[in-house]
PDB file of N, CA and C in Angstrom:
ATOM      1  N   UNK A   1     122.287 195.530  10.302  1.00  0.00           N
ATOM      2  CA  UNK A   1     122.829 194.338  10.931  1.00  0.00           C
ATOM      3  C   UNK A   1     123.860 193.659  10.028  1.00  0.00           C
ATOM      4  N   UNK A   2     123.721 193.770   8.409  1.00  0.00           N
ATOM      5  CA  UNK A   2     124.505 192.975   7.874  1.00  0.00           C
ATOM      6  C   UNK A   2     126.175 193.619   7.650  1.00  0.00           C
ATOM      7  N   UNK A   3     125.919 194.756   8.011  1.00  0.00           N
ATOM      8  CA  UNK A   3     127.069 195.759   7.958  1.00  0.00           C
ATOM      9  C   UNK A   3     127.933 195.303   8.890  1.00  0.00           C
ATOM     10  N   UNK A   4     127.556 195.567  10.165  1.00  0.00           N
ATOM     11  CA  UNK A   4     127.679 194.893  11.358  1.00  0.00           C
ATOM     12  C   UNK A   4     128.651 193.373  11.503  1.00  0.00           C
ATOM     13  N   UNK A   5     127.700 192.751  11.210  1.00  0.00           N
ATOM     14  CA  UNK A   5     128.734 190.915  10.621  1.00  0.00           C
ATOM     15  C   UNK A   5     129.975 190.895   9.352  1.00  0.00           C
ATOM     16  N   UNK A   6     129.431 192.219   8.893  1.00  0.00           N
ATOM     17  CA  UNK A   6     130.671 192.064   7.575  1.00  0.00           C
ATOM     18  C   UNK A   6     131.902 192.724   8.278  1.00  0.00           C
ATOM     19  N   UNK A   7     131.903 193.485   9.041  1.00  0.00           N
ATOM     20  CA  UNK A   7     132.930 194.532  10.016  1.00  0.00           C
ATOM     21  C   UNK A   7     133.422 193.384  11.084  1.00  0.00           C
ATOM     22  N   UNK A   8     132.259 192.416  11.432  1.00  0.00           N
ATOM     23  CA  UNK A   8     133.266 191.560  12.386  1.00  0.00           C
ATOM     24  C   UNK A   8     133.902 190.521  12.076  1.00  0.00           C
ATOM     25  N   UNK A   9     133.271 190.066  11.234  1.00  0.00           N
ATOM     26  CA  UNK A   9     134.449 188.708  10.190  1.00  0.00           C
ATOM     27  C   UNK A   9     135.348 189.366   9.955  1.00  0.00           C
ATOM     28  N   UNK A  10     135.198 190.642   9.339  1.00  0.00           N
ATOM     29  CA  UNK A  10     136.872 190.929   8.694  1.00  0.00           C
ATOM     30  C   UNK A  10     137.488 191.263   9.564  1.00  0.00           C
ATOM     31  N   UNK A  11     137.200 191.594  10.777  1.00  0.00           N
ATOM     32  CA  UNK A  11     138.327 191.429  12.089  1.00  0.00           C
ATOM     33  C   UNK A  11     138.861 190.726  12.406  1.00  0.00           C
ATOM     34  N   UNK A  12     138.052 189.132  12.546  1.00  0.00           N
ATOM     35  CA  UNK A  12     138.440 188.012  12.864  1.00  0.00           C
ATOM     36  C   UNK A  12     138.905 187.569  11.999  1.00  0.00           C
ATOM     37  N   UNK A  13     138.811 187.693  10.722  1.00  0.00           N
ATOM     38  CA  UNK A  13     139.422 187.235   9.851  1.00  0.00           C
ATOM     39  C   UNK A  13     140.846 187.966   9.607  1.00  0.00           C
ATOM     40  N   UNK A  14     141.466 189.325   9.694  1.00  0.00           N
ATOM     41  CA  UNK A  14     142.462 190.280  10.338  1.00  0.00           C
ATOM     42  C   UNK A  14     143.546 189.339  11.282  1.00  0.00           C
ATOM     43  N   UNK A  15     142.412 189.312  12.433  1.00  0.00           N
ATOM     44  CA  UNK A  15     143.384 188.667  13.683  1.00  0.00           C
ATOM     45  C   UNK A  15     143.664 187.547  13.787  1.00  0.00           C
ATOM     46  N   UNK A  16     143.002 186.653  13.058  1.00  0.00           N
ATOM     47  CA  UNK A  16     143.362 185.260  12.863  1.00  0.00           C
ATOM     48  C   UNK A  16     144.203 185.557  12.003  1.00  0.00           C
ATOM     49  N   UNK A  17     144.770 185.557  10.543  1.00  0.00           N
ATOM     50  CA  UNK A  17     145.699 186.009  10.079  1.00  0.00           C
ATOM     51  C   UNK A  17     147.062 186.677  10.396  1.00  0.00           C
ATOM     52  N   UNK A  18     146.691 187.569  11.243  1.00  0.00           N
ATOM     53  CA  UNK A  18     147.958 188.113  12.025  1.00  0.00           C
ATOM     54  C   UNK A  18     148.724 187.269  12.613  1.00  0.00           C
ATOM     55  N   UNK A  19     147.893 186.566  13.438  1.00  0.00           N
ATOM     56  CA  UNK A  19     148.409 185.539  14.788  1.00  0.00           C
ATOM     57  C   UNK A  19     149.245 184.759  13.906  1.00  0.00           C
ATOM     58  N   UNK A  20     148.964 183.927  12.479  1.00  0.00           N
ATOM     59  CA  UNK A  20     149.132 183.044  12.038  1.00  0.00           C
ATOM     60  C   UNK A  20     150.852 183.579  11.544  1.00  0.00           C
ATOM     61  N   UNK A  21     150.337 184.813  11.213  1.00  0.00           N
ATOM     62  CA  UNK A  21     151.781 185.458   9.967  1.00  0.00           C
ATOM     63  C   UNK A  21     153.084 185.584  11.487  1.00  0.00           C
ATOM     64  N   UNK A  22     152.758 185.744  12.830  1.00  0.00           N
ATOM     65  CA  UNK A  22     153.520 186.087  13.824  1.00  0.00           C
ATOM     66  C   UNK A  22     154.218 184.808  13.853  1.00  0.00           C
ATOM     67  N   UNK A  23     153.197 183.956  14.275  1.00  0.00           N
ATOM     68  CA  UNK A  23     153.466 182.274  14.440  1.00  0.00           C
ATOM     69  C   UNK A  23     154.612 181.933  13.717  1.00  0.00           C
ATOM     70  N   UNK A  24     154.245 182.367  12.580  1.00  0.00           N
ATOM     71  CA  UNK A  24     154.919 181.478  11.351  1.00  0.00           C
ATOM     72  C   UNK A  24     156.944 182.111  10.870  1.00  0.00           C
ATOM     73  N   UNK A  25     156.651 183.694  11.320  1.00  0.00           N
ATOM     74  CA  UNK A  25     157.577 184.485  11.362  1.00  0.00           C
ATOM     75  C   UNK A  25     158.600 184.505  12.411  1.00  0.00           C
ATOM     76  N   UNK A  26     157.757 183.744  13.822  1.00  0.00           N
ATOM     77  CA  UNK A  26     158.639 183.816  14.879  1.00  0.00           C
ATOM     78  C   UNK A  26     159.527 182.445  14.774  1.00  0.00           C
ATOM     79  N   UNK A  27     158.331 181.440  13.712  1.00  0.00           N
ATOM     80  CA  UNK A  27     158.921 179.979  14.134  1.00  0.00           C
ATOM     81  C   UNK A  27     160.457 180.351  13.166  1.00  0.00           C
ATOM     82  N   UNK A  28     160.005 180.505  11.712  1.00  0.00           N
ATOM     83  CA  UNK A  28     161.689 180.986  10.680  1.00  0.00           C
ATOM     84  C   UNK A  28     162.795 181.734  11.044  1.00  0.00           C
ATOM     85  N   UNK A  29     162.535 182.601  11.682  1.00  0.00           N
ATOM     86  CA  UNK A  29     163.818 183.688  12.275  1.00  0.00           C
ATOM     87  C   UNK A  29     164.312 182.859  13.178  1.00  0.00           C
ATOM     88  N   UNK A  30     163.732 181.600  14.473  1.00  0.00           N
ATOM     89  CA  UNK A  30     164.552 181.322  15.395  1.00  0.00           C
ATOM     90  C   UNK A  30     165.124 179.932  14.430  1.00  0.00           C
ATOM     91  N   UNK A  31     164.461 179.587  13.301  1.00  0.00           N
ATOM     92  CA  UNK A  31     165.350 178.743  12.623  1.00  0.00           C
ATOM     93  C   UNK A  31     166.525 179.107  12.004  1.00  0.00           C
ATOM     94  N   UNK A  32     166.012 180.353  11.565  1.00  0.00           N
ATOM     95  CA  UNK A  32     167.828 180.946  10.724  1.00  0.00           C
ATOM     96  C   UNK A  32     168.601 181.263  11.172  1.00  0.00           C
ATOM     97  N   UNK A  33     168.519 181.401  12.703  1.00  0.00           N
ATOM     98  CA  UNK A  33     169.841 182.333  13.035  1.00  0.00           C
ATOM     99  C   UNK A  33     170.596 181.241  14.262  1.00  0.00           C
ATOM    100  N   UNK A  34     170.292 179.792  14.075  1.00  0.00           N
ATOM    101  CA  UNK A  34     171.294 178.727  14.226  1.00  0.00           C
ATOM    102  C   UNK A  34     172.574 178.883  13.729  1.00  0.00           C
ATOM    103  N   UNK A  35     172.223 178.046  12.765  1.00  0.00           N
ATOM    104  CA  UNK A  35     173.059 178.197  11.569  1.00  0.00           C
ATOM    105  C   UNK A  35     174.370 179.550  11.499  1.00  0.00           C
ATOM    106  N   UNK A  36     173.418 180.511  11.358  1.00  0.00           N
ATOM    107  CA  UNK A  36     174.348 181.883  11.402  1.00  0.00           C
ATOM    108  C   UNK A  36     175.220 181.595  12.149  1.00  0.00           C
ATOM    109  N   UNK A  37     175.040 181.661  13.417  1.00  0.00           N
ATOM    110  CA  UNK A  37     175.494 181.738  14.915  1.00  0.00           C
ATOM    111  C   UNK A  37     176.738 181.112  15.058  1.00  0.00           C
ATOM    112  N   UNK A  38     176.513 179.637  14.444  1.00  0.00           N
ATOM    113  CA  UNK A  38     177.367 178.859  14.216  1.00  0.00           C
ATOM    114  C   UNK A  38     178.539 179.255  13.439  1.00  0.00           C
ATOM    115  N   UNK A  39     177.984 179.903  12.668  1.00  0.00           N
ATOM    116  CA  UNK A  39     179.191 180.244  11.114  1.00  0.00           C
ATOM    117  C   UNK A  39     179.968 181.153  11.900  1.00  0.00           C
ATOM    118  N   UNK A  40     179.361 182.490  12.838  1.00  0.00           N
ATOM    119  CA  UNK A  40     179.881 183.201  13.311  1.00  0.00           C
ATOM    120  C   UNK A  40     180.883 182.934  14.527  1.00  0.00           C
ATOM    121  N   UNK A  41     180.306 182.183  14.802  1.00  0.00           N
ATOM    122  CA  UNK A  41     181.185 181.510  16.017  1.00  0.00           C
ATOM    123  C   UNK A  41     183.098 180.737  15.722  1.00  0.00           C
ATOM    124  N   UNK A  42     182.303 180.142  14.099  1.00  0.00           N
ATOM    125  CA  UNK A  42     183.637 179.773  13.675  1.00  0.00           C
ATOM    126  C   UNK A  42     184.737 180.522  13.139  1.00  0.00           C
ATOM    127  N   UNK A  43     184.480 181.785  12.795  1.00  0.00           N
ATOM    128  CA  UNK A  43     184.746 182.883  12.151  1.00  0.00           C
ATOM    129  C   UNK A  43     185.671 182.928  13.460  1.00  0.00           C
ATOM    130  N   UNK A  44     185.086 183.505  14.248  1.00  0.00           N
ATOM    131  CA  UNK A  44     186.025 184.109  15.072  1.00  0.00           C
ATOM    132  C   UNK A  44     186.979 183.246  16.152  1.00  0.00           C
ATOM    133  N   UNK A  45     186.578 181.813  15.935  1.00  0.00           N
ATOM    134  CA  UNK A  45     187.417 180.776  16.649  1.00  0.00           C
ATOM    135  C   UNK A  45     188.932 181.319  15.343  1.00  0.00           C
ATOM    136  N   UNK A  46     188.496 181.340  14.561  1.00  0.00           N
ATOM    137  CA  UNK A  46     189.711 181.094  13.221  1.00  0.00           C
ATOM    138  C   UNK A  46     190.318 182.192  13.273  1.00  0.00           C
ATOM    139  N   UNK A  47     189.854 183.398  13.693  1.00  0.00           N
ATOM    140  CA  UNK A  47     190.292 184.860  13.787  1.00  0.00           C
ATOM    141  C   UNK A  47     191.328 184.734  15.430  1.00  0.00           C
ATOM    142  N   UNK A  48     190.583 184.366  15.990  1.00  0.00           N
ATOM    143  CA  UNK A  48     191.575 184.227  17.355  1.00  0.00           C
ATOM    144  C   UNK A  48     192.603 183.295  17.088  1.00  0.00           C
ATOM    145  N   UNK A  49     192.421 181.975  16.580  1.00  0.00           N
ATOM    146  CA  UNK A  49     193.899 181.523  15.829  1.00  0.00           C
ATOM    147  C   UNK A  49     194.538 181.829  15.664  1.00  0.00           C
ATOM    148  N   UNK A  50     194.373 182.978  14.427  1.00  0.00           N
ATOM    149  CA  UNK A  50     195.232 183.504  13.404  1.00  0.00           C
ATOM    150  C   UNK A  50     195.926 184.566  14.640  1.00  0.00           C
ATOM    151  N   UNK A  51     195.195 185.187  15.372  1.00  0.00           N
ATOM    152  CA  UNK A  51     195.854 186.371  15.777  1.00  0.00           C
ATOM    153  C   UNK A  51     196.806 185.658  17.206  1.00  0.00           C
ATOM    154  N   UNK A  52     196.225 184.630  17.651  1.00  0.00           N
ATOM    155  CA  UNK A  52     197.894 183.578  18.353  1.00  0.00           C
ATOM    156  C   UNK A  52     199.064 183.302  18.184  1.00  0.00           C
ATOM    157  N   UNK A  53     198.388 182.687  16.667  1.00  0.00           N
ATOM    158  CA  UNK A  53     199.814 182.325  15.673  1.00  0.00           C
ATOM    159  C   UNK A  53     200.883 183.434  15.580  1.00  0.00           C
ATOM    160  N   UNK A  54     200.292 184.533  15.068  1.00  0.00           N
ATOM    161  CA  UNK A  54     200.933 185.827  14.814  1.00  0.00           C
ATOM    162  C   UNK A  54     201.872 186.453  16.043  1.00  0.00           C
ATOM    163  N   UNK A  55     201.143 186.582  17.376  1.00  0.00           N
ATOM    164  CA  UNK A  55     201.568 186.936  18.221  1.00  0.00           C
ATOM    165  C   UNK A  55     203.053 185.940  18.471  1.00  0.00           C
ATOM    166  N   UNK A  56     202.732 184.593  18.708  1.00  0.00           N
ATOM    167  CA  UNK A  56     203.711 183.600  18.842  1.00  0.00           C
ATOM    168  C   UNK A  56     204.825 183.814  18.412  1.00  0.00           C
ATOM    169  N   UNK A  57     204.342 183.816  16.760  1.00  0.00           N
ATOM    170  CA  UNK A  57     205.504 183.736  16.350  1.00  0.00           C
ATOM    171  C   UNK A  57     206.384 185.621  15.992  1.00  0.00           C
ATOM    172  N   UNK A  58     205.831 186.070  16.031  1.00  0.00           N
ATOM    173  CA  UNK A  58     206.036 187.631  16.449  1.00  0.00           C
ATOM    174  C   UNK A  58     207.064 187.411  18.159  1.00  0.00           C
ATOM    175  N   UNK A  59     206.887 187.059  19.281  1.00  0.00           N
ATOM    176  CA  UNK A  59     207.871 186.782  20.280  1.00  0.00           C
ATOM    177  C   UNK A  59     208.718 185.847  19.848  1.00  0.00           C
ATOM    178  N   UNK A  60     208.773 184.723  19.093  1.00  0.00           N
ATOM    179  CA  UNK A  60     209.717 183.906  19.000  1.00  0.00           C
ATOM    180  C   UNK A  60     210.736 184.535  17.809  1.00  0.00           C
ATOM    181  N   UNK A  61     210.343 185.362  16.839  1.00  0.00           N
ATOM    182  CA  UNK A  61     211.570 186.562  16.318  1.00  0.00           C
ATOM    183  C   UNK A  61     212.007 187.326  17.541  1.00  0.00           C
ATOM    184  N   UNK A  62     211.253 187.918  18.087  1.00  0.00           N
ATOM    185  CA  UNK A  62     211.729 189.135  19.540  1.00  0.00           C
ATOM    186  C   UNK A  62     213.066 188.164  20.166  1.00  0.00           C
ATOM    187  N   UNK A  63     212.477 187.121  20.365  1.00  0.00           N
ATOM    188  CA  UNK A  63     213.569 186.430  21.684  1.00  0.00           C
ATOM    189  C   UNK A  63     214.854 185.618  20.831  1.00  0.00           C
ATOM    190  N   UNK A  64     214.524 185.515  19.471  1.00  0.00           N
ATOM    191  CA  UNK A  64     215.956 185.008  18.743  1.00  0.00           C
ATOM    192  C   UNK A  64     215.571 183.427  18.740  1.00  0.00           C
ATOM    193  N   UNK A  65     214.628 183.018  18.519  1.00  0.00           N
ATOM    194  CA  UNK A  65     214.211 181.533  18.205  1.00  0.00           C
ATOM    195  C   UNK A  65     213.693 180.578  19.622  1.00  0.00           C
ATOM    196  N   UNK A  66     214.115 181.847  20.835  1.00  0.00           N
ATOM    197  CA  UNK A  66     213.785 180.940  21.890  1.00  0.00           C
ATOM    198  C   UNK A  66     212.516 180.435  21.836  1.00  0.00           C
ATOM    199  N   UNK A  67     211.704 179.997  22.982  1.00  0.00           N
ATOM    200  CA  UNK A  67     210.620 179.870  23.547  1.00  0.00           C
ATOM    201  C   UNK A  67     210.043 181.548  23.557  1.00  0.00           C
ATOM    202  N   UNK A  68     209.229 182.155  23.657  1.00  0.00           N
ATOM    203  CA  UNK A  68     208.015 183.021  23.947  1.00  0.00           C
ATOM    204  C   UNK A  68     207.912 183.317  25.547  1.00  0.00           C
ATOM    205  N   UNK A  69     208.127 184.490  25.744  1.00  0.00           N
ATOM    206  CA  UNK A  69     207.671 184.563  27.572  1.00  0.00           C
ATOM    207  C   UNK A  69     206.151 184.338  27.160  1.00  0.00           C
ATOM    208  N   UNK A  70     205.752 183.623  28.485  1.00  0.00           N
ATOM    209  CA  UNK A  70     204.266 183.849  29.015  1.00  0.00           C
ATOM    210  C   UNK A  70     203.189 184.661  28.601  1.00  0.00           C
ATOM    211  N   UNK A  71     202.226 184.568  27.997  1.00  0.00           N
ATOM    212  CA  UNK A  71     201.359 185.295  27.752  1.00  0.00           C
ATOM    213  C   UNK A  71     200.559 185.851  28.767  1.00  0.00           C
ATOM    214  N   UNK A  72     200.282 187.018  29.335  1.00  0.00           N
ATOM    215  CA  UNK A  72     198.929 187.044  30.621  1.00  0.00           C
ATOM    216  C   UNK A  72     198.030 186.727  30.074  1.00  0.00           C
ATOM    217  N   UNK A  73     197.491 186.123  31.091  1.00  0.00           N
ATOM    218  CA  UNK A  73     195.567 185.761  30.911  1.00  0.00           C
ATOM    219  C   UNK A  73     195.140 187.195  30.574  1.00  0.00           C
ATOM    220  N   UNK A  74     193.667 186.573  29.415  1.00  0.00           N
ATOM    221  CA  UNK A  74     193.318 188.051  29.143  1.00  0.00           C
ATOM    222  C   UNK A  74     192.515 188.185  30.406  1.00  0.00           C
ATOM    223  N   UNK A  75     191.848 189.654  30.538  1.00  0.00           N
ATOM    224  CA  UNK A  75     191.456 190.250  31.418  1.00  0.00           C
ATOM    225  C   UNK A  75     189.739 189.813  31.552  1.00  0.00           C
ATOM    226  N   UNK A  76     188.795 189.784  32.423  1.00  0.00           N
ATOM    227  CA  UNK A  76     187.584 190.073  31.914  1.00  0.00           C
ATOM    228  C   UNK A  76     187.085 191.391  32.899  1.00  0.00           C
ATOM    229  N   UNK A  77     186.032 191.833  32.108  1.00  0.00           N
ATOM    230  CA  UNK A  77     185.184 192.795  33.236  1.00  0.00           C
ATOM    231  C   UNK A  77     184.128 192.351  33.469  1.00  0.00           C
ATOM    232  N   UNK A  78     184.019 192.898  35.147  1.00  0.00           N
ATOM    233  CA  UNK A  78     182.788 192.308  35.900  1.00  0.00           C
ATOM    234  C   UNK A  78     181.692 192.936  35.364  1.00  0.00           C
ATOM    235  N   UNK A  79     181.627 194.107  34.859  1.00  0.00           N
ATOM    236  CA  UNK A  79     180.728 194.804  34.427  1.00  0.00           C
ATOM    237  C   UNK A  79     178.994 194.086  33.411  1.00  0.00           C
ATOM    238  N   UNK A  80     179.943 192.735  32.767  1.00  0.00           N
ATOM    239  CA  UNK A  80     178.885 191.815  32.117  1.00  0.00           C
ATOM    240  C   UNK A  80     178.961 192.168  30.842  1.00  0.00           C
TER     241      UNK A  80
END
């Protein structure tokens, strides 16, 4: 019998632990990757800038100082 109770505490003692380490692992990862998200987000606001600027002024050499024709809207796909 005492075999028995020592095999089931350390289960419960196992799965309570687990639950706790999940808990605790799920709560930090959805905290860190704010932050990230953010950084990343700005990254590429600054990257699409840069690659405007470039274009811009890349047509305004082409056309001899004029104005820039029209840019098309970019495209999207329905696909998702």
């Amino acid at each position: 019998m005492n075999p028995l109770i020592f095999i089931l505490g350390t289960l419960i003692g196992i799965l309570a632990g687990g639950a706790l380490c999940v808990r605790y692992l799920r709560r930090e990862i959805a905290a860190d990757i704010g932050p990230q998200l953010k950084r990343m987000q700005n990254q590429l606001d600054n990257i699409d800038s840069a690659i405007n600027l470039a274009l811009v002024t890349r047509y305004a050499e082409l056309s001899g100082g004029q104005y820039p024709p029209a840019l098309p809207a970019p495209r999207t796909s329905d696909d998702g």
